[in-house]
N, C-alpha and C. Protein backbone atom coordinates (compact mmCIF):
# COMPACT_ATOMS: atom_id res chain seq x y z
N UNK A 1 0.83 -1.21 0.00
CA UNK A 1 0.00 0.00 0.00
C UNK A 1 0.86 1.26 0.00
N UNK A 2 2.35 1.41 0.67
CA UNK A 2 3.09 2.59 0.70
C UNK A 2 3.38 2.99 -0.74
N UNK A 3 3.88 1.41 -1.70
CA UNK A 3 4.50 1.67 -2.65
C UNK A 3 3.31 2.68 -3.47
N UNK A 4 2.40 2.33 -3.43
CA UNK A 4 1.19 2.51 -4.17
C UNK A 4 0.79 4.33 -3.75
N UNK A 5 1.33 4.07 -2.30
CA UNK A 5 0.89 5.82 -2.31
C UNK A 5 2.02 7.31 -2.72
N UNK A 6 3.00 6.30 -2.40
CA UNK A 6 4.29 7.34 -3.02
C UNK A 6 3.84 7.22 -4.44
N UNK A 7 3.53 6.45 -5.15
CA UNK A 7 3.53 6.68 -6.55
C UNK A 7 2.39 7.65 -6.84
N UNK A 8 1.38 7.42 -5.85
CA UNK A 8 0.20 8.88 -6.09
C UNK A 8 0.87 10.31 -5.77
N UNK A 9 1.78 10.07 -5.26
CA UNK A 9 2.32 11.69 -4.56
C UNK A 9 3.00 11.97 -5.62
N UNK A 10 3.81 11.31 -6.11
CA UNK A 10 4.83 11.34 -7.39
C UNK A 10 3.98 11.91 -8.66
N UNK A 11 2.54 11.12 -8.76
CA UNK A 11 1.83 11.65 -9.79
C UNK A 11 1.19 12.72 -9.34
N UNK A 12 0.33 13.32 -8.71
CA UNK A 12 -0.41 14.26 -8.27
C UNK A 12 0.82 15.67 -8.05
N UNK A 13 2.68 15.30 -7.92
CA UNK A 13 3.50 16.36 -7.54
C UNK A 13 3.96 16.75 -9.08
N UNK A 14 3.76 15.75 -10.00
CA UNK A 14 3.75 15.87 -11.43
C UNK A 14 3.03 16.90 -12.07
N UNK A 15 1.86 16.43 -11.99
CA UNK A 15 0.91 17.30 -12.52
C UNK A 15 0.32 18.78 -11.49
N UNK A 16 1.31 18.97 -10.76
CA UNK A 16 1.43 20.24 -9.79
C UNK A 16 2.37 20.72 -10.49
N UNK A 17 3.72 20.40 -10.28
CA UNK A 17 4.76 21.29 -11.32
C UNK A 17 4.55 21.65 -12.47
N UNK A 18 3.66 20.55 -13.63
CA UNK A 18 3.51 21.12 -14.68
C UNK A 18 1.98 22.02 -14.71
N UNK A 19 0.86 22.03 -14.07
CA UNK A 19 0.30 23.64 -13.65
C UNK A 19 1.31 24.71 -13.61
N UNK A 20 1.94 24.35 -12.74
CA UNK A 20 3.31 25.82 -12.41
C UNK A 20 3.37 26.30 -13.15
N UNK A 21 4.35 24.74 -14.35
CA UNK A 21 5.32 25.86 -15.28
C UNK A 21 4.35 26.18 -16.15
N UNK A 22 3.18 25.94 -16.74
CA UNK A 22 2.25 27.07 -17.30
C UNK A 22 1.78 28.39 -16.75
N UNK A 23 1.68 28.13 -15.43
CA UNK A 23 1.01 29.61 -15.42
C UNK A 23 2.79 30.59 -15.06
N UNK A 24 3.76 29.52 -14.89
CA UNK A 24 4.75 30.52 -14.94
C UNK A 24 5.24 31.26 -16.21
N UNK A 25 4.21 30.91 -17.11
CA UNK A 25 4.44 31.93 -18.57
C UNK A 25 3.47 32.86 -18.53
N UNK A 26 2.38 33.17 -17.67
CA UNK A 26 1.57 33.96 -17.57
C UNK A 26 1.95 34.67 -16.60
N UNK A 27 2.44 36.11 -16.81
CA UNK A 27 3.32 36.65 -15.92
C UNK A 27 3.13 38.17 -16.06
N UNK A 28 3.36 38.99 -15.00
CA UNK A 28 3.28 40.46 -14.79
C UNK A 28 5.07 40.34 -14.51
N UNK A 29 5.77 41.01 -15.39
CA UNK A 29 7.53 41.16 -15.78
C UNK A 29 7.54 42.48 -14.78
N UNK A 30 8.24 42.56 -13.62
CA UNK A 30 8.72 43.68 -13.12
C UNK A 30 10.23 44.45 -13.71
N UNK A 31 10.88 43.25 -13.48
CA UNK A 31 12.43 43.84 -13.55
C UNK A 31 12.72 42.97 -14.99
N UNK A 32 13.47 43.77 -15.38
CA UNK A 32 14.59 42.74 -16.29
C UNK A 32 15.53 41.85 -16.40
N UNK A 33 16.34 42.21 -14.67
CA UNK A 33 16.89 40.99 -14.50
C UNK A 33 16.26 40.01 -13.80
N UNK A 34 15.12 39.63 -13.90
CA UNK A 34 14.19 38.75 -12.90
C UNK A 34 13.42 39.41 -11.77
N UNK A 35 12.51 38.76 -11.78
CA UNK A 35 11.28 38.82 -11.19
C UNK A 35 10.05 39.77 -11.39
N UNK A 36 8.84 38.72 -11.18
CA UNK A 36 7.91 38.91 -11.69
C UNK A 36 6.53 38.25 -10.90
N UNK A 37 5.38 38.71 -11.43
CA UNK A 37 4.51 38.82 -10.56
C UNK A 37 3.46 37.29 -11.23
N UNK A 38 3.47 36.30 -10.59
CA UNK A 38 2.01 35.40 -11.24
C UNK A 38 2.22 34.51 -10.02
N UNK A 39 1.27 33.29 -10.72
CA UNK A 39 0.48 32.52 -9.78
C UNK A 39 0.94 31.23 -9.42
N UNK A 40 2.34 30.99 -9.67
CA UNK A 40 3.54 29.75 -9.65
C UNK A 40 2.93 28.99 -8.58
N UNK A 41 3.27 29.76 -7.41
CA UNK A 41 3.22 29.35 -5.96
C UNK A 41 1.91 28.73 -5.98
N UNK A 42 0.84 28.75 -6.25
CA UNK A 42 -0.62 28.09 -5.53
C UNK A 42 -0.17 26.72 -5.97
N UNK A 43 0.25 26.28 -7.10
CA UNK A 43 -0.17 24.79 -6.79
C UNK A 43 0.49 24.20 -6.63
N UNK A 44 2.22 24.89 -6.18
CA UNK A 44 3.07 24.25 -5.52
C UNK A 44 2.70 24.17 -3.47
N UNK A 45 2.09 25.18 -3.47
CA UNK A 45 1.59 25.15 -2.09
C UNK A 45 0.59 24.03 -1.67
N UNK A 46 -0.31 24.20 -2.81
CA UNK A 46 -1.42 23.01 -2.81
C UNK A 46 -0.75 21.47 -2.46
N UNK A 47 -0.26 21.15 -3.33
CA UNK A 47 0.61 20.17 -3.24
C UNK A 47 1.24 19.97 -1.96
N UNK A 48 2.01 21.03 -1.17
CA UNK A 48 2.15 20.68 -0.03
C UNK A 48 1.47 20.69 0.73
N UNK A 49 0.39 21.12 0.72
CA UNK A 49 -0.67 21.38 2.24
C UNK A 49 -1.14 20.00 2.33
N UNK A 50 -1.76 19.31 0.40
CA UNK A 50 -2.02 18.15 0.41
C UNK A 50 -0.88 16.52 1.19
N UNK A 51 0.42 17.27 0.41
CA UNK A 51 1.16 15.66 0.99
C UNK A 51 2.00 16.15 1.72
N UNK A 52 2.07 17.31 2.63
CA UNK A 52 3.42 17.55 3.80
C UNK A 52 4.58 18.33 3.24
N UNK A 53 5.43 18.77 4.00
CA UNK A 53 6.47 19.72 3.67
C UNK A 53 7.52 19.06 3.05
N UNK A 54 7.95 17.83 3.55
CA UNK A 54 8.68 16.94 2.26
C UNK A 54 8.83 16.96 1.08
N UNK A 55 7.38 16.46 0.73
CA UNK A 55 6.97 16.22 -0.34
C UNK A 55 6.52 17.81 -1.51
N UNK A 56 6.46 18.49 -0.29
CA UNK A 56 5.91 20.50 -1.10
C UNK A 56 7.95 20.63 -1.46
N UNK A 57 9.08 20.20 -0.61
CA UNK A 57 10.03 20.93 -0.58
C UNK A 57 10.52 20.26 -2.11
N UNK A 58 10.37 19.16 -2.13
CA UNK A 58 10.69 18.08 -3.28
C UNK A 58 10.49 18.64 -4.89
N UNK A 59 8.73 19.33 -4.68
CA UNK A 59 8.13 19.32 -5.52
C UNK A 59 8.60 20.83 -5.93
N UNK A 60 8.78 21.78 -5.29
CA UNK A 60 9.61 23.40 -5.50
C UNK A 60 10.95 23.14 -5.98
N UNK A 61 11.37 21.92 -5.71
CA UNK A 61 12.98 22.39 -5.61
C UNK A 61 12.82 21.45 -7.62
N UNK A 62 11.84 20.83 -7.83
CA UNK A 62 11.71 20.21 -9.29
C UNK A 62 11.44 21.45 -10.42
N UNK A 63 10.11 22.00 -9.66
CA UNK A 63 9.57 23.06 -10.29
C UNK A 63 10.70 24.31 -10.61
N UNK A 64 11.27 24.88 -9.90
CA UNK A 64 12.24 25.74 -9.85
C UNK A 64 13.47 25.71 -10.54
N UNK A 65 14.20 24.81 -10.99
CA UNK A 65 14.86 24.03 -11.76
C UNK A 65 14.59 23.90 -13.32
N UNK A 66 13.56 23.66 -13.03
CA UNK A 66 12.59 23.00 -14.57
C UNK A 66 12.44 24.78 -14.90
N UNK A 67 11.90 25.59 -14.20
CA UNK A 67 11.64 26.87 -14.53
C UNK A 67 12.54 27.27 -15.04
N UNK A 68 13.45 27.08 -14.23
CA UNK A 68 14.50 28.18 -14.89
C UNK A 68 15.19 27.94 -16.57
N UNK A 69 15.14 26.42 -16.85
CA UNK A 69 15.43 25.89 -17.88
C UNK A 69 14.42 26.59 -19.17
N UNK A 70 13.02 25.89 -18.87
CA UNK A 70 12.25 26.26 -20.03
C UNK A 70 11.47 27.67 -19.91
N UNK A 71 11.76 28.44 -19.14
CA UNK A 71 10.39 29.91 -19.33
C UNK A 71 11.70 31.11 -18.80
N UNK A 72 12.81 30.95 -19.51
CA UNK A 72 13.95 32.07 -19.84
C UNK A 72 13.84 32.40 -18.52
N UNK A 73 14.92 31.71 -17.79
CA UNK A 73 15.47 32.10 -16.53
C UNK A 73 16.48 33.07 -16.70
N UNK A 74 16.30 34.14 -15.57
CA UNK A 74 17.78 35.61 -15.74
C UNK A 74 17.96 34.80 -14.11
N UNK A 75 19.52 34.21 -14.65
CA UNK A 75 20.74 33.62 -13.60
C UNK A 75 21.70 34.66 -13.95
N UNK A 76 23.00 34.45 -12.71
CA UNK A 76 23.91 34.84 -12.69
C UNK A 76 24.98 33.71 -12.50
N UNK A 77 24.97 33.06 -13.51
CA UNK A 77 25.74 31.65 -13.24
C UNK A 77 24.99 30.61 -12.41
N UNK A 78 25.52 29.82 -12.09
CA UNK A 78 25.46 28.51 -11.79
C UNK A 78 24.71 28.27 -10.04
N UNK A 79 25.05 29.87 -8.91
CA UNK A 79 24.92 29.86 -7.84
C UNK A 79 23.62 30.62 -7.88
N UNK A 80 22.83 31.26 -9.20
CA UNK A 80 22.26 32.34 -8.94
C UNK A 80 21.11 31.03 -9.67
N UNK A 81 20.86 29.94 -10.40
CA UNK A 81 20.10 28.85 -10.54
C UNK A 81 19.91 28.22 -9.46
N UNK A 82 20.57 27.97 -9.14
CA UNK A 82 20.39 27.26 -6.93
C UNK A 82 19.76 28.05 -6.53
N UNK A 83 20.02 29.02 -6.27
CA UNK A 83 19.20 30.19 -5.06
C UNK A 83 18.04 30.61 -5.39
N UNK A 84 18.50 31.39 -6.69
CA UNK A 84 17.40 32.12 -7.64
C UNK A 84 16.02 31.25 -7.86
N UNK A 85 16.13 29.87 -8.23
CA UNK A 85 15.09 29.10 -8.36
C UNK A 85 15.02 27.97 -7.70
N UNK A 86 16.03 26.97 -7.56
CA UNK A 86 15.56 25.48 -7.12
C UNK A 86 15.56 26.04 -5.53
N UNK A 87 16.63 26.75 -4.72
CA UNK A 87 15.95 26.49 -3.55
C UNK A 87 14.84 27.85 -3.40
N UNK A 88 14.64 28.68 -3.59
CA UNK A 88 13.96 29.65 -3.52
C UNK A 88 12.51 28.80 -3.83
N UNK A 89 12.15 28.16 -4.72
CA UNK A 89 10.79 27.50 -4.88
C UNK A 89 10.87 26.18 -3.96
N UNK A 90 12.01 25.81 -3.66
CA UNK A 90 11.88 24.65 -2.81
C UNK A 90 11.44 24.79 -1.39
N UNK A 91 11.60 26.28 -1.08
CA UNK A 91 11.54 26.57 0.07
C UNK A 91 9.52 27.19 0.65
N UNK A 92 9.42 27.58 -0.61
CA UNK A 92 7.76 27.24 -0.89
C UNK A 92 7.30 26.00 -0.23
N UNK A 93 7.41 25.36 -0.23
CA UNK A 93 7.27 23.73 0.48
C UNK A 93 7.36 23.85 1.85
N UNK A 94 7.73 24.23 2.22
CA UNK A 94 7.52 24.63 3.43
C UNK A 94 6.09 24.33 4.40
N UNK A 95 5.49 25.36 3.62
CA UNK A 95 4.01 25.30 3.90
C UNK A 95 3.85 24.50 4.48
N UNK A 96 3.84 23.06 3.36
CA UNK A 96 3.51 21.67 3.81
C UNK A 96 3.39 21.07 5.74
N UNK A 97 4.80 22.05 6.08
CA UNK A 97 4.83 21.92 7.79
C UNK A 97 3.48 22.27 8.28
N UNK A 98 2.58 23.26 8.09
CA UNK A 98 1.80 23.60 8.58
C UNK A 98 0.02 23.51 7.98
N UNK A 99 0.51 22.34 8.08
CA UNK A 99 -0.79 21.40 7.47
C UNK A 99 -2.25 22.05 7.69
N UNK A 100 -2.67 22.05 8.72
CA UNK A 100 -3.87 22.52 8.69
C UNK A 100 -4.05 24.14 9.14
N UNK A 101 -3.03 24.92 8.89
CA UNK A 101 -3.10 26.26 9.05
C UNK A 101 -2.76 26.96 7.62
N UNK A 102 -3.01 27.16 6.59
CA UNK A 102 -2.94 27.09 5.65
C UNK A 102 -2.34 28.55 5.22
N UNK A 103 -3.28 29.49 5.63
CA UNK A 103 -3.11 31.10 5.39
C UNK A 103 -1.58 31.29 6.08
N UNK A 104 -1.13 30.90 7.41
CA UNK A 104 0.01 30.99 8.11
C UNK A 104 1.44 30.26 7.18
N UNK A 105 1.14 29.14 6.73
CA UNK A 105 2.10 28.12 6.09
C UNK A 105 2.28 28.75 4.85
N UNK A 106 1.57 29.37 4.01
CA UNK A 106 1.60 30.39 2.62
C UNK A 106 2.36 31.58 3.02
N UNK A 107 2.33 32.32 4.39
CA UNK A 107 2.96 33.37 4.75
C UNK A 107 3.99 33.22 5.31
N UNK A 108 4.68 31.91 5.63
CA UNK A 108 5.81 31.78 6.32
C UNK A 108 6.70 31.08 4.97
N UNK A 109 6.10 30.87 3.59
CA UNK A 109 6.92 30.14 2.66
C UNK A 109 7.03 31.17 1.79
N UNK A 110 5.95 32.44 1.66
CA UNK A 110 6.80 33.38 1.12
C UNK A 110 7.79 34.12 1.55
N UNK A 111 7.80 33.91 3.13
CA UNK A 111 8.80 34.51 3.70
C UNK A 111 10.55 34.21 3.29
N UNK A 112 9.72 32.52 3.33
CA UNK A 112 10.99 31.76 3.27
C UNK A 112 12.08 31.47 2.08
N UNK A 113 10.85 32.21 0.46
CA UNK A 113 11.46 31.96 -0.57
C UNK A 113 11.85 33.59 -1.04
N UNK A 114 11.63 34.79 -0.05
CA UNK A 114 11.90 35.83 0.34
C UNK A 114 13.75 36.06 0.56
N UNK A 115 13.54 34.80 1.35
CA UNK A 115 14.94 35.52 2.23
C UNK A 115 15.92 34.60 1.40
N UNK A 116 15.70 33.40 0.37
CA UNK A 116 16.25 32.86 -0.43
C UNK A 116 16.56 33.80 -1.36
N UNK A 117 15.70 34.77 -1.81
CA UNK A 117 15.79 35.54 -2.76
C UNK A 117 17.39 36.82 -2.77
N UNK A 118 16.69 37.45 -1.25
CA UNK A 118 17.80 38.66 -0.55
C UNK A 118 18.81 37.60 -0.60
N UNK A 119 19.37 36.83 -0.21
CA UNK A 119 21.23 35.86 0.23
C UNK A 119 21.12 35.45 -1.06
N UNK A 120 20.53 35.53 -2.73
CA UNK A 120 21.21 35.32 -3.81
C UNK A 120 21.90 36.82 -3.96
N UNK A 121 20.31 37.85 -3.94
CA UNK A 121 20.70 39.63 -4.12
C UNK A 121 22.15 39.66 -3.43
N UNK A 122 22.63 39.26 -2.33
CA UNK A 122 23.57 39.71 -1.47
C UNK A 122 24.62 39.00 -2.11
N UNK A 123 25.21 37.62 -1.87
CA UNK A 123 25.66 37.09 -2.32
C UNK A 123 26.44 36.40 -3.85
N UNK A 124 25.55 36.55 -4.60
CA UNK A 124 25.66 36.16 -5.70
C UNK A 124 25.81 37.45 -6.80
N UNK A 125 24.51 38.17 -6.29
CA UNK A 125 24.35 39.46 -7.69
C UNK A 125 25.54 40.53 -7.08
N UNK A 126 25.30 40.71 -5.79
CA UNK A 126 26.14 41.59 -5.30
C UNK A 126 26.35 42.75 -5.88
N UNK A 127 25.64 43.54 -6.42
CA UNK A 127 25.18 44.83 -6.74
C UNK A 127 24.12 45.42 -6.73
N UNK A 128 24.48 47.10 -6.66
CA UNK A 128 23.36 47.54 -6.56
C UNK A 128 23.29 49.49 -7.20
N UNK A 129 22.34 49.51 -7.61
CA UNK A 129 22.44 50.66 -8.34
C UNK A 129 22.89 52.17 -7.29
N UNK A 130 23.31 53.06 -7.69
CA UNK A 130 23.33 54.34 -7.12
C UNK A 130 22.40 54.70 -6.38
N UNK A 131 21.17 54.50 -7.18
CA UNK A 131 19.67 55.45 -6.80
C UNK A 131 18.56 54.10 -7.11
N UNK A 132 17.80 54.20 -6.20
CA UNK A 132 16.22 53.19 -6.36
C UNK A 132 15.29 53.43 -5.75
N UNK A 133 14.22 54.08 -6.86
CA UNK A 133 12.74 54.56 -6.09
C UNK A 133 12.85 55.74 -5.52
N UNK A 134 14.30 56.40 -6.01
CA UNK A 134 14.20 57.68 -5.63
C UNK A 134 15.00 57.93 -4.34
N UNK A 135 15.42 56.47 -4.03
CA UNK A 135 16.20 56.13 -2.52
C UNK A 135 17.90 56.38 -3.26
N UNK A 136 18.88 56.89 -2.71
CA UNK A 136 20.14 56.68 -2.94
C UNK A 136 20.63 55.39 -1.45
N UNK A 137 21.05 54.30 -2.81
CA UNK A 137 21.80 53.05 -2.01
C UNK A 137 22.75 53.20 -1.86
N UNK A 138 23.06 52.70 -0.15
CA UNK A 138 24.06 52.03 0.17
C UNK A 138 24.58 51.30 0.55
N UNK A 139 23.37 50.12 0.78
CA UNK A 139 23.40 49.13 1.78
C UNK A 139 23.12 48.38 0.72
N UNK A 140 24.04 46.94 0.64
CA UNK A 140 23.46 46.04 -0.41
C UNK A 140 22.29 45.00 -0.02
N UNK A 141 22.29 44.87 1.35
CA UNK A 141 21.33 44.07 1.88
C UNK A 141 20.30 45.04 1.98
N UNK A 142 20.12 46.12 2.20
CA UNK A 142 18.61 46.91 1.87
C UNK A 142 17.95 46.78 0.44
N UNK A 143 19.13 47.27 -0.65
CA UNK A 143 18.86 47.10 -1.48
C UNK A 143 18.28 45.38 -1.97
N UNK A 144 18.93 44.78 -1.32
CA UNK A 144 18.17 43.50 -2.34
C UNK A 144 16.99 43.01 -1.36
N UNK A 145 16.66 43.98 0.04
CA UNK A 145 15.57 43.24 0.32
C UNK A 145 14.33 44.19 -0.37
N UNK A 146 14.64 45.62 -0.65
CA UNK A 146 13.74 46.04 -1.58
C UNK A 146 13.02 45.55 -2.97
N UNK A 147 14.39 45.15 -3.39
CA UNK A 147 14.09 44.97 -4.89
C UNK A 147 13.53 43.79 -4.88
N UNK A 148 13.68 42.91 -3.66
CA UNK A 148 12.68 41.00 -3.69
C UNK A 148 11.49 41.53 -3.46
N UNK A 149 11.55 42.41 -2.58
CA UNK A 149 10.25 42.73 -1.85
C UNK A 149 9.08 43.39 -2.89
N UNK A 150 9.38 43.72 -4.11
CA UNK A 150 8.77 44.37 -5.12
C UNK A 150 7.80 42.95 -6.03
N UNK A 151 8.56 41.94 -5.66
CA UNK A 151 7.77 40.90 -6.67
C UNK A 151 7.22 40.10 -5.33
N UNK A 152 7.95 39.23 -4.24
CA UNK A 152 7.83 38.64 -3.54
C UNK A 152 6.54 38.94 -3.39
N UNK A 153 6.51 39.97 -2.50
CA UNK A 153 5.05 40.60 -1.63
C UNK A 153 3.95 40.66 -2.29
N UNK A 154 4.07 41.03 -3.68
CA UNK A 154 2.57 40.65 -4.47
C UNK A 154 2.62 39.13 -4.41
N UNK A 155 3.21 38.52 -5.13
CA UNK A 155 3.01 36.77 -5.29
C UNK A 155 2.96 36.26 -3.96
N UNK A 156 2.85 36.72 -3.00
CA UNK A 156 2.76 36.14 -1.90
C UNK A 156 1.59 36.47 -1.10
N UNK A 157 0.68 37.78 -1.03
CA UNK A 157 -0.43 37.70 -1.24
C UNK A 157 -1.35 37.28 -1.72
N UNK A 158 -1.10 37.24 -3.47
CA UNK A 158 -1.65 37.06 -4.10
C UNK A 158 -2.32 35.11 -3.81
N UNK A 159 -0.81 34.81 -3.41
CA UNK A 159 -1.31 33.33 -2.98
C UNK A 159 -1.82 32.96 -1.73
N UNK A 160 -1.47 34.13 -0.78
CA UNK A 160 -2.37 34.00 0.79
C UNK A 160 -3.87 33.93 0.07
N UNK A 161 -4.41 34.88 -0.68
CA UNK A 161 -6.00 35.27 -0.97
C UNK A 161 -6.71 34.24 -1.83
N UNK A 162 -5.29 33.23 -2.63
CA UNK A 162 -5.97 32.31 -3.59
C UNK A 162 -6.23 30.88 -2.68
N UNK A 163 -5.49 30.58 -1.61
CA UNK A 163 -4.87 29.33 -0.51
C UNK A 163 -6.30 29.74 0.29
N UNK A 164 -6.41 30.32 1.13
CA UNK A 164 -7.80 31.17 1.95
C UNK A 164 -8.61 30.67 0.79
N UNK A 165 -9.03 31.29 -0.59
CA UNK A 165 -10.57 30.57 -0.94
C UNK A 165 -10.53 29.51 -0.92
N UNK A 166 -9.34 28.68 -1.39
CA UNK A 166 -9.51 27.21 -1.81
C UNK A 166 -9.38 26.72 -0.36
N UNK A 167 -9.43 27.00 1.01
CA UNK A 167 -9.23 26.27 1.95
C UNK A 167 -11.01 26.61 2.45
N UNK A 168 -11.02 27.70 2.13
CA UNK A 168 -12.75 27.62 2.95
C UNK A 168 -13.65 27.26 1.87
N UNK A 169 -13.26 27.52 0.64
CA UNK A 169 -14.69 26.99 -0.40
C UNK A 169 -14.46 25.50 -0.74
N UNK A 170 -13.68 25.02 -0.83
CA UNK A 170 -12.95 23.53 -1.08
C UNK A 170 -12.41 22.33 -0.30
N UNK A 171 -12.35 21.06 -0.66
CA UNK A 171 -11.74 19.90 0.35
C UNK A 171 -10.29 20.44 0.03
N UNK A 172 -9.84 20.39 -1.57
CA UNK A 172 -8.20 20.74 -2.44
C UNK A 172 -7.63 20.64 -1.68
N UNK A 173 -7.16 21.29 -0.35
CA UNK A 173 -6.07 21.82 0.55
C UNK A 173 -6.43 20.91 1.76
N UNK A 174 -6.74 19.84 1.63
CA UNK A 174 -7.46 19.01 2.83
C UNK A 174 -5.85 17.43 2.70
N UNK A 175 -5.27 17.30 4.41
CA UNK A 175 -4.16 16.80 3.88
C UNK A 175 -4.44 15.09 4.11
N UNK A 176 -3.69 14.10 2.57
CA UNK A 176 -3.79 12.90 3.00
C UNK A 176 -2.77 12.10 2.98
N UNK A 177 -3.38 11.42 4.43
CA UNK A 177 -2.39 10.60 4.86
C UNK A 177 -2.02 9.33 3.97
N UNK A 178 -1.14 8.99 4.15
CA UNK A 178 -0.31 7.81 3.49
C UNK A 178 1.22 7.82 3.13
């Protein structure tokens, strides 16, 4: 019976990533060097609320990867594909920990693919313009928690308000065991 249910998680985490990477072509483009505003996250979240944080971290860190390959990923080499996408969406999975709190587990995985975002900005891109938003930079860690915070914070609402209907109008987000 286990073998039988990992293979449902395997299929049901399948056809979650590939939702993703479609609606990850349906997109509001902020910046040019990456990031942007759509609806990636819901059914990687779904997926975890359904089979646990394991199985959500598994399924982000596939999705994120796969993204970056086919829907024109802006990397900065090889460290800025790790951060930038496989763990940054892997970390979406998260959620999954917080099984039956749903709105909380969506707000603690955008947090979480947040701060994945700032330690690539810091680390990896390690620049930052003169002037932003009218702000003169000098802090590179301000700067890159601004500039995440410009895409992050919508897509992360956007998926608190979509996670909330589908948890009160729907079973979807209802978690099973096996």
């Amino acid at each position: 019976m286990k073998k039988n249910s990992n293979l449902m998680c395997v299929c049901e985490g399948a056809i979650m990533i590939a939702l993703a990477i479609v609606l990850s072509f349906l997109k509001f483009e902020i910046w040019p060097n990456g990031g942007s505003v759509d609806l990636v996250m819901i059914p990687i979240l779904v997926f975890a609320f359904r089979r646990g944080g394991t199985w959500g971290i598994g399924a982000g860190l596939v999705f994120g990867t796969i993204k970056c390959i086919i829907s024109g990923g802006v990397s900065y080499g090889w460290q800025s594909i790790l951060l930038d996408y496989s763990i940054a969406y892997a970390a979406v999975g998260v959620a999954g920990f917080f099984g039956n709190r749903p709105v909380l587990g969506t707000i603690v995985a955008g947090a979480a693919r947040f701060f994945v975002h700032v330690l690539s900005g810091v680390f990896v891109w390690g620049w930052m313009p003169d002037e932003f938003f009218g702000m003169i930079m000098t802090n590179l860690w301000g700067y890159s928690c601004i500039y995440n915070l410009t895409y992050v914070l919508p897509n992360t609402v956007i998926a608190v308000a979509a996670i909330a209907m589908l948890y009160k109008k729907t079973k979807l987000i209802t978690r099973i065991s096996g």
